[in-house]
N, C-alpha and C. Protein backbone atom coordinates (compact mmCIF):
# COMPACT_ATOMS: atom_id res chain seq x y z
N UNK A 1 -14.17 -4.81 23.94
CA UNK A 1 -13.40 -5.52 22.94
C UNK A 1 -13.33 -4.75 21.63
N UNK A 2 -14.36 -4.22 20.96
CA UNK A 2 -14.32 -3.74 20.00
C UNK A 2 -13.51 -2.38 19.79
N UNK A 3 -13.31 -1.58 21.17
CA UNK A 3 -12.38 -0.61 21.36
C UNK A 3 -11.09 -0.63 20.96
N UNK A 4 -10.58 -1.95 21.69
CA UNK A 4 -9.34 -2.30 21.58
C UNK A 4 -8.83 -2.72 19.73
N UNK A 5 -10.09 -3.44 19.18
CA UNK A 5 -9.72 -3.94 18.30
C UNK A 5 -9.65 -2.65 17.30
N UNK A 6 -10.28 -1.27 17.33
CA UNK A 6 -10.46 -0.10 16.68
C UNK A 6 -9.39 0.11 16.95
N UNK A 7 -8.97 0.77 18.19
CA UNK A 7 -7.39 1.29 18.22
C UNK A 7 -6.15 0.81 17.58
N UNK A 8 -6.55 -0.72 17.94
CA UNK A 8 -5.11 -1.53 17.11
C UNK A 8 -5.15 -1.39 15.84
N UNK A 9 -6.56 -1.00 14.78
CA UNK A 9 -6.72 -1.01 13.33
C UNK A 9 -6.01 0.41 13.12
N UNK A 10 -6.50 1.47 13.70
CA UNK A 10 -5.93 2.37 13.48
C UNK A 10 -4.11 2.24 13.96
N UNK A 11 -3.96 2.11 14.96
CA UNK A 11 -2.21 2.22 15.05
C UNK A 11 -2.05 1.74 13.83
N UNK A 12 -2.35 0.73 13.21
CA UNK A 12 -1.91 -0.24 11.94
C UNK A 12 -1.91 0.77 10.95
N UNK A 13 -3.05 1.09 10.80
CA UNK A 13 -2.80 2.49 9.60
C UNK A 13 -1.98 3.59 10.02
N UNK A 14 -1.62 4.02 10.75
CA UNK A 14 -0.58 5.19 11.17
C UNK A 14 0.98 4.51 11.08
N UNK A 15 1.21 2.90 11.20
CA UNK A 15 2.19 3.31 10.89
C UNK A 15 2.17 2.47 9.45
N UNK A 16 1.73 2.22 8.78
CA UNK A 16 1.51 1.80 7.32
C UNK A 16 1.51 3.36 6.76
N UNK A 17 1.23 4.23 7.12
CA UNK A 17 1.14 5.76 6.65
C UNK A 17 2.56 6.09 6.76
N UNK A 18 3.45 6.04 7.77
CA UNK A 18 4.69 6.08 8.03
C UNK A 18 5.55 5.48 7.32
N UNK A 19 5.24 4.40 7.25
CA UNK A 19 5.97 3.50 6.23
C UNK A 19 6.41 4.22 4.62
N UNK A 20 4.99 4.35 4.30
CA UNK A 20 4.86 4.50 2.78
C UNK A 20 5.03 6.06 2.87
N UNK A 21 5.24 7.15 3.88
CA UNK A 21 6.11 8.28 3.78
C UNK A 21 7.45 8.05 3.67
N UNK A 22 8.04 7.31 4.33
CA UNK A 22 9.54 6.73 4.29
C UNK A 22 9.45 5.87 2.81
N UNK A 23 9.18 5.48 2.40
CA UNK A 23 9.28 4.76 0.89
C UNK A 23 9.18 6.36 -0.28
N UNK A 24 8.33 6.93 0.30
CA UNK A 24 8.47 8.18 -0.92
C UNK A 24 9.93 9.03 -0.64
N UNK A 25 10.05 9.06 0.42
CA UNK A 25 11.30 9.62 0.90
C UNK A 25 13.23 9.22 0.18
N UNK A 26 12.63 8.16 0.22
CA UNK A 26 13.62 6.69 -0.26
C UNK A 26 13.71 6.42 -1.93
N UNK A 27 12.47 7.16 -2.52
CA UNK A 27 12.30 6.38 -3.69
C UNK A 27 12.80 7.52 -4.61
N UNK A 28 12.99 8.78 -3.66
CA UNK A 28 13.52 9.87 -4.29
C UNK A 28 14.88 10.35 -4.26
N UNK A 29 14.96 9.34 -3.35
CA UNK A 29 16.50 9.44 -3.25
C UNK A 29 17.74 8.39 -3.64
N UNK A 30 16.35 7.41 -4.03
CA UNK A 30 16.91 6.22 -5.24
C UNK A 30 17.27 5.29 -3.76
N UNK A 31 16.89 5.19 -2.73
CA UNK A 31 17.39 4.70 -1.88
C UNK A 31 16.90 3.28 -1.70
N UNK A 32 16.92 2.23 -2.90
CA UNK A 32 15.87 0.97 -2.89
C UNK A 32 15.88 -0.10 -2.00
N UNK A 33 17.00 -0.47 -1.39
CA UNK A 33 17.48 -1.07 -0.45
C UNK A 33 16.45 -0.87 0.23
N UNK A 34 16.12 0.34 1.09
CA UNK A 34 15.25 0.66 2.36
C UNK A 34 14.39 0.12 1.71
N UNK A 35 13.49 0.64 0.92
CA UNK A 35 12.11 0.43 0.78
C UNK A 35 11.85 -1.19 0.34
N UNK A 36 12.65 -2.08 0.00
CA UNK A 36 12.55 -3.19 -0.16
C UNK A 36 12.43 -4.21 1.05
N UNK A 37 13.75 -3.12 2.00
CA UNK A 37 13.58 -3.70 3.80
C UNK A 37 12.37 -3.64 4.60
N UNK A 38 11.72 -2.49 3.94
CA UNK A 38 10.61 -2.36 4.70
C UNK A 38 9.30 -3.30 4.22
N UNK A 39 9.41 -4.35 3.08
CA UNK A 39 8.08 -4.64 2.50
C UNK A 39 7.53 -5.94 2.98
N UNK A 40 8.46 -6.49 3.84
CA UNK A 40 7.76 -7.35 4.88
C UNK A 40 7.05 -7.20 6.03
N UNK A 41 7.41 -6.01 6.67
CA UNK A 41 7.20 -5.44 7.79
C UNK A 41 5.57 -4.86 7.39
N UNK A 42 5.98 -4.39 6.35
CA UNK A 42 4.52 -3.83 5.82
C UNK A 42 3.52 -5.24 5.51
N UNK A 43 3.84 -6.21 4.86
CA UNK A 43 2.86 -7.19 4.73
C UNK A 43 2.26 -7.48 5.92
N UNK A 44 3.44 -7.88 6.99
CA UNK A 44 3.08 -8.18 8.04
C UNK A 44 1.59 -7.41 8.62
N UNK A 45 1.57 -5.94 8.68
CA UNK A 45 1.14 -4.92 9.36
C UNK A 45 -0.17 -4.97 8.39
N UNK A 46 -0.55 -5.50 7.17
CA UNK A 46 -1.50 -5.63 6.40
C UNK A 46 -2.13 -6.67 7.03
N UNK A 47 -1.76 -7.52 7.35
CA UNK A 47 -2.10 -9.01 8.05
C UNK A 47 -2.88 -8.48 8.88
N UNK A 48 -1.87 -7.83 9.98
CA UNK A 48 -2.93 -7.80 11.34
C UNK A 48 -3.96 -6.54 11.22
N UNK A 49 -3.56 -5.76 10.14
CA UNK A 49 -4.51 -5.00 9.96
C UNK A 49 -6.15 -5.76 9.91
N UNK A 50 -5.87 -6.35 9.00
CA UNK A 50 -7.26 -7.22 8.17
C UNK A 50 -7.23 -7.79 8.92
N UNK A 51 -7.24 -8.63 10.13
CA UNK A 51 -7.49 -9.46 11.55
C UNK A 51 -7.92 -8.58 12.10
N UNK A 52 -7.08 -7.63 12.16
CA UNK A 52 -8.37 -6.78 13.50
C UNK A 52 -9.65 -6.10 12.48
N UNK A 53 -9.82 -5.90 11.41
CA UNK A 53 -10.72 -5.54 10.43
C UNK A 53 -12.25 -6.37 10.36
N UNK A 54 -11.48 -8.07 10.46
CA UNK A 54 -12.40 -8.89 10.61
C UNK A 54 -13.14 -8.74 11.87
N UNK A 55 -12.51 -8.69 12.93
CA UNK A 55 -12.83 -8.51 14.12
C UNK A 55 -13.90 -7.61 15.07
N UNK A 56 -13.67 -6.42 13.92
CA UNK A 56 -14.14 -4.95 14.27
C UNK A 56 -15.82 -5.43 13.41
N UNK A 57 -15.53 -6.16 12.38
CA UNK A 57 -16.66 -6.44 11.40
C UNK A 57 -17.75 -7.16 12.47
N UNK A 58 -16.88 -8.58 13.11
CA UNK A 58 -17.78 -9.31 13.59
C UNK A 58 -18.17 -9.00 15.17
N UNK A 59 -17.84 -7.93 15.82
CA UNK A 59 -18.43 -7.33 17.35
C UNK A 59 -19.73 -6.29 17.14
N UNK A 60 -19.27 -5.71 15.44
CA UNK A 60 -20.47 -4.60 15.38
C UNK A 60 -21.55 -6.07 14.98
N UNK A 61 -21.27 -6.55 14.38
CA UNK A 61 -22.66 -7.24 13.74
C UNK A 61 -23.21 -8.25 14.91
N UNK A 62 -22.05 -8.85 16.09
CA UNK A 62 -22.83 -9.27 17.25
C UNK A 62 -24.05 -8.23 17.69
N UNK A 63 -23.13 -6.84 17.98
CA UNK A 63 -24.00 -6.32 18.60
C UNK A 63 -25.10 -5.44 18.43
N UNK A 64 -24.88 -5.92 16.50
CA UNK A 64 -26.29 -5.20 15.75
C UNK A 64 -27.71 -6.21 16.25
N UNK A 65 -27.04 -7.76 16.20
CA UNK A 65 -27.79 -8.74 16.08
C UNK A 65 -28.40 -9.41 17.65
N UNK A 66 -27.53 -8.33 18.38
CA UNK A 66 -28.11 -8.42 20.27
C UNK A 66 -29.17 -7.46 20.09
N UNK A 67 -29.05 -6.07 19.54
CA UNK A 67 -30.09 -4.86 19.47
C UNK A 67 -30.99 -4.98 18.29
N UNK A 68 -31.39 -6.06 17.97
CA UNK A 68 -32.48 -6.19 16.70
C UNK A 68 -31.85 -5.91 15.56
N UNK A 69 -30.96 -5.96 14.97
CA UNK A 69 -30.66 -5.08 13.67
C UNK A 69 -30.59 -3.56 13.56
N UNK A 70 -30.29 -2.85 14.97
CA UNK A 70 -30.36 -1.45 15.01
C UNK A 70 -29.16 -0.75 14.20
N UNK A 71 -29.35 0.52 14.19
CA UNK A 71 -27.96 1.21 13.16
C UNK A 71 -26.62 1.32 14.37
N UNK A 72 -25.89 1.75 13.64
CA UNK A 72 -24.53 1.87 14.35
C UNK A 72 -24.58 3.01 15.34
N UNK A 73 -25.48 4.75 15.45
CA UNK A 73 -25.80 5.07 15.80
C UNK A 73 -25.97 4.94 17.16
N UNK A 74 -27.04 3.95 17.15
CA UNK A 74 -27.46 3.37 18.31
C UNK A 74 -26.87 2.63 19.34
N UNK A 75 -25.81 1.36 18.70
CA UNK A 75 -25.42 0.34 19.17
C UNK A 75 -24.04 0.43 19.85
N UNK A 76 -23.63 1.76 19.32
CA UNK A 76 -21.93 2.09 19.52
C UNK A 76 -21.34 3.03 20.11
N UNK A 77 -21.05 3.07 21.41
CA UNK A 77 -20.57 3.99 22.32
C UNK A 77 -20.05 5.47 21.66
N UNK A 78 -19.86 6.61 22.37
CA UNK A 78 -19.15 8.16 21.30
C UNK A 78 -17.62 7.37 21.29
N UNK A 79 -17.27 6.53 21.98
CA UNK A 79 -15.53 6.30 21.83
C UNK A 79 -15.70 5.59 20.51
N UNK A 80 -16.32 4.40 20.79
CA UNK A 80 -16.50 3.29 19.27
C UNK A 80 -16.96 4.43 18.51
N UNK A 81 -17.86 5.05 18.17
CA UNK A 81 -17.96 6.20 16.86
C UNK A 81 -16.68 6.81 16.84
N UNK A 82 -15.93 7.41 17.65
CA UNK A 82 -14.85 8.36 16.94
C UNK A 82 -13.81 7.71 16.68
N UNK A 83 -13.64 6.29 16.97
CA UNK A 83 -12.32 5.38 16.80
C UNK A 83 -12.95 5.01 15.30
N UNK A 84 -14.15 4.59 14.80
CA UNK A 84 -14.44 3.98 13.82
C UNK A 84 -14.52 5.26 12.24
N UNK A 85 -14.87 6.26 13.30
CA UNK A 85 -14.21 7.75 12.18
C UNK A 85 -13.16 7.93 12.02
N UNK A 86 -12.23 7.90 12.85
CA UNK A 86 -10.89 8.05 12.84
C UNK A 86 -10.33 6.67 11.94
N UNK A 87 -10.96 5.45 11.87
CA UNK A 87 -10.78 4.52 10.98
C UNK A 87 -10.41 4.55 9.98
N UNK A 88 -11.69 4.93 9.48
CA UNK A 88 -12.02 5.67 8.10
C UNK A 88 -11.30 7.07 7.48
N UNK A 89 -11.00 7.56 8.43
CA UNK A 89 -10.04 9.18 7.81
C UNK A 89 -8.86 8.69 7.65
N UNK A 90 -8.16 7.54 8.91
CA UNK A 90 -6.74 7.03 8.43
C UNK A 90 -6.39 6.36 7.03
N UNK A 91 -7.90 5.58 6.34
CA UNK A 91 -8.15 4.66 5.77
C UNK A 91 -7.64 5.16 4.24
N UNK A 92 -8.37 6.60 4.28
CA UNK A 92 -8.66 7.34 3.33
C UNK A 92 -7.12 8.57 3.15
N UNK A 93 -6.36 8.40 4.23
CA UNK A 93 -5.31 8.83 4.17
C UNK A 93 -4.30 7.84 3.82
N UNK A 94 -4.25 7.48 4.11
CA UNK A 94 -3.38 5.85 3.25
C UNK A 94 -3.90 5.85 1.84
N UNK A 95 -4.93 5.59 1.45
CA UNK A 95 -5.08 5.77 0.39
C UNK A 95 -4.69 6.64 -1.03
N UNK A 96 -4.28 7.74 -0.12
CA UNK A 96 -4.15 8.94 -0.46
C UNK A 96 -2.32 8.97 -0.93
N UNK A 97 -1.72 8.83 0.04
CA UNK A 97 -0.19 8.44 0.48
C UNK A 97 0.28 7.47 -0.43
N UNK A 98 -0.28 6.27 -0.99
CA UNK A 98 -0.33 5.50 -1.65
C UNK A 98 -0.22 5.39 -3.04
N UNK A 99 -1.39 6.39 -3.42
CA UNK A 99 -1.79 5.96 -4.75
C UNK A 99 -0.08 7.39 -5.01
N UNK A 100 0.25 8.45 -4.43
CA UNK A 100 1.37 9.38 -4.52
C UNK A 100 2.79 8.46 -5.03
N UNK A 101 2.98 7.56 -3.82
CA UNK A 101 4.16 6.51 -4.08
C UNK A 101 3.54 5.64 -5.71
N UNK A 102 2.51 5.34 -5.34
CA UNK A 102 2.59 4.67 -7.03
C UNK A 102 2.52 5.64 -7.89
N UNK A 103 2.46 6.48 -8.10
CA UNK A 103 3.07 7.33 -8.93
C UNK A 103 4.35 7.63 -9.29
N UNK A 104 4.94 7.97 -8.20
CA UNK A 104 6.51 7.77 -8.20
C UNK A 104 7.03 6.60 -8.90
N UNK A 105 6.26 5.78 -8.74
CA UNK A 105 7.16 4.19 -8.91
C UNK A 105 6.91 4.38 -10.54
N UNK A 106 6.00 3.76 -10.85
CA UNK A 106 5.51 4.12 -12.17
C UNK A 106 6.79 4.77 -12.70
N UNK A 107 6.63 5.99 -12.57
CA UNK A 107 7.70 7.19 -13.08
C UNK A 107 9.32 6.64 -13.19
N UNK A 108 9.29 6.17 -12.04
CA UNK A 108 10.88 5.36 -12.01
C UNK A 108 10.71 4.40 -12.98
N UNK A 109 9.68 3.76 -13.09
CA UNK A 109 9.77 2.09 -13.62
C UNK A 109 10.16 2.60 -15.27
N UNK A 110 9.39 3.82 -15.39
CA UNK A 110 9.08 4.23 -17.11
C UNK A 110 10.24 4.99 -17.56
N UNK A 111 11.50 5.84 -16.30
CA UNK A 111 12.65 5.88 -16.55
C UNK A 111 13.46 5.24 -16.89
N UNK A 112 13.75 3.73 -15.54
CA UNK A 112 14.63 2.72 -16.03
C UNK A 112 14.12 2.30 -17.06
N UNK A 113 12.99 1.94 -17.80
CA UNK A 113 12.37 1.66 -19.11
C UNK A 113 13.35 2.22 -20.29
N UNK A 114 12.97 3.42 -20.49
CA UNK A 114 13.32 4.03 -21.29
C UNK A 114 15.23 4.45 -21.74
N UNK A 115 15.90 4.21 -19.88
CA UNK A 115 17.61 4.10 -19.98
C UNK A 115 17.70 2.84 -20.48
N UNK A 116 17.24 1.89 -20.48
CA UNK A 116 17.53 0.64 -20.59
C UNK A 116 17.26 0.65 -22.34
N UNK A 117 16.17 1.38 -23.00
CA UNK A 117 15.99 1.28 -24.15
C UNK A 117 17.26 1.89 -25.01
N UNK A 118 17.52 2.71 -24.88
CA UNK A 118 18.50 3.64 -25.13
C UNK A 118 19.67 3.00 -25.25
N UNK A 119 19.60 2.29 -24.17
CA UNK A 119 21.24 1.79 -24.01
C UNK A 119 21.20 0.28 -24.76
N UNK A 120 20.15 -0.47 -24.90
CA UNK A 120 19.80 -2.09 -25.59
C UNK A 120 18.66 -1.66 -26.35
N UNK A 121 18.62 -1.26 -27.59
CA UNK A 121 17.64 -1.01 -28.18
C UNK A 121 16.93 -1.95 -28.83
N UNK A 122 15.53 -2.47 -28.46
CA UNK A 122 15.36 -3.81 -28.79
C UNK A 122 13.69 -3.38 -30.04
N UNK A 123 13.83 -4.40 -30.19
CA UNK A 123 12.58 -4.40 -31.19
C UNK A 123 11.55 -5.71 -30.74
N UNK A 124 10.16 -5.58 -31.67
CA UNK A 124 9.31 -6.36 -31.00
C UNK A 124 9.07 -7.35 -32.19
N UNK A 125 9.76 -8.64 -32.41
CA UNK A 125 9.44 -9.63 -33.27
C UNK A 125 8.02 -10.75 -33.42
N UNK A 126 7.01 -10.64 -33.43
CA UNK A 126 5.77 -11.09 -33.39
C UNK A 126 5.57 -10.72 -31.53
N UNK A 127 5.51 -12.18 -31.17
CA UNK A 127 5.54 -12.19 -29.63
C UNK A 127 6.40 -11.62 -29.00
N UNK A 128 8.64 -11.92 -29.42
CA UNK A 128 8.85 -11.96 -29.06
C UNK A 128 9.93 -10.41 -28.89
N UNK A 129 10.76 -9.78 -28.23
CA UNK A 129 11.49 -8.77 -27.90
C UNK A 129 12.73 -9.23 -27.98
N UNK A 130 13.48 -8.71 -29.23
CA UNK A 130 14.77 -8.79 -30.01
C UNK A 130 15.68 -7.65 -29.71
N UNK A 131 16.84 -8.26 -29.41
CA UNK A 131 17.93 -6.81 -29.19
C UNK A 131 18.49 -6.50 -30.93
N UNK A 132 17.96 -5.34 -30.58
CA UNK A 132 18.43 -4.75 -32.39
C UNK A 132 20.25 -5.20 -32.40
N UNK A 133 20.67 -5.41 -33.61
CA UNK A 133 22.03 -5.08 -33.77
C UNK A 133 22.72 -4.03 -34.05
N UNK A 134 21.82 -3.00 -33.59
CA UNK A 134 23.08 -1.25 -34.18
C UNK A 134 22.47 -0.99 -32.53
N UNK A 135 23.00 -1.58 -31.35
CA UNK A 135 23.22 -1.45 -30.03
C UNK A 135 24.04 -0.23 -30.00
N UNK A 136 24.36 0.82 -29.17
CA UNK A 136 24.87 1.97 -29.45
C UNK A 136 26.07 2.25 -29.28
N UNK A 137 26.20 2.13 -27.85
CA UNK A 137 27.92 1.90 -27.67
C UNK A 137 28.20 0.75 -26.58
N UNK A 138 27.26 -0.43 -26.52
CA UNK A 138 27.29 -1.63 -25.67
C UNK A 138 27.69 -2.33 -26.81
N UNK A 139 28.56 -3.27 -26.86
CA UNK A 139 28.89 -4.35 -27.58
C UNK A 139 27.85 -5.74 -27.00
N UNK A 140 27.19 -6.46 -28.02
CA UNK A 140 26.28 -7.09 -27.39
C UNK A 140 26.80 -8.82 -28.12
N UNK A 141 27.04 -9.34 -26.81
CA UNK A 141 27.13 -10.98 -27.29
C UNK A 141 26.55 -12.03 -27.00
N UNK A 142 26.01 -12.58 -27.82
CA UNK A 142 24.62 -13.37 -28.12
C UNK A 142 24.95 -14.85 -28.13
């Protein structure tokens, strides 16, 4: 059981890795549509990720708690060790892939930021964010 549930964690991260290559792909090519299509598909794939996560959690700790509290070492076949390494390297590659696209985004977000300033030049009135009146070449009606 715990095999199965390793493999399925990993497929989950390979194609969550896929995904968020196709979103950097997309995000450079201004292509937002896609990457917006894809952000259910991805929740989804987070879901069953963390289900089989739970899963993987509660077979090692059965079968820490069948072998006395022994280490993982001990308790876990060479397949369960290299699926549960391979876990962890996918884990850490996503991670990786990830924090790249939020960068990107960021970068976009602080572009449209800044066209948008340019073009509605606003000011900051205590709390609140006021469109200046020397707007540049937008006529602005209030």
């Amino acid at each position: 059981m715990l095999k199965k549930y390793l493999e399925g964690a990993v497929g989950d991260l390979k194609q969550l890795y896929k995904l968020s290559e196709d979103d950097i792909l997309d995000i450079k090519q201004a292509n937002h549509d896609a990457i917006f299509g894809r952000v259910a598909t991805k929740e989804r794939l987070i879901e069953t990720f963390e289900a089989k996560k739970r899963a993987i959690d509660e077979q090692i700790s059965r079968k820490a708690s069948q072998n006395n509290g022994a280490g993982l070492d001990s308790i876990l076949n060479i397949n369960e060790k290299q699926l549960l390494e391979e876990l962890k390297t996918k884990l850490f590659e996503l991670k990786k892939i990830n924090r790249r696209y939020a960068r990107l985004v960021v970068s976009v977000g602080t572009f449209y930021s800044s066209l948008l300033e340019k073009m509605i030049p606003t000011e900051m009135e205590g709390y609140e964010t006021v469109i200046r009146q020397s707007a540049s070449f937008l006529e602005i009606k209030g």
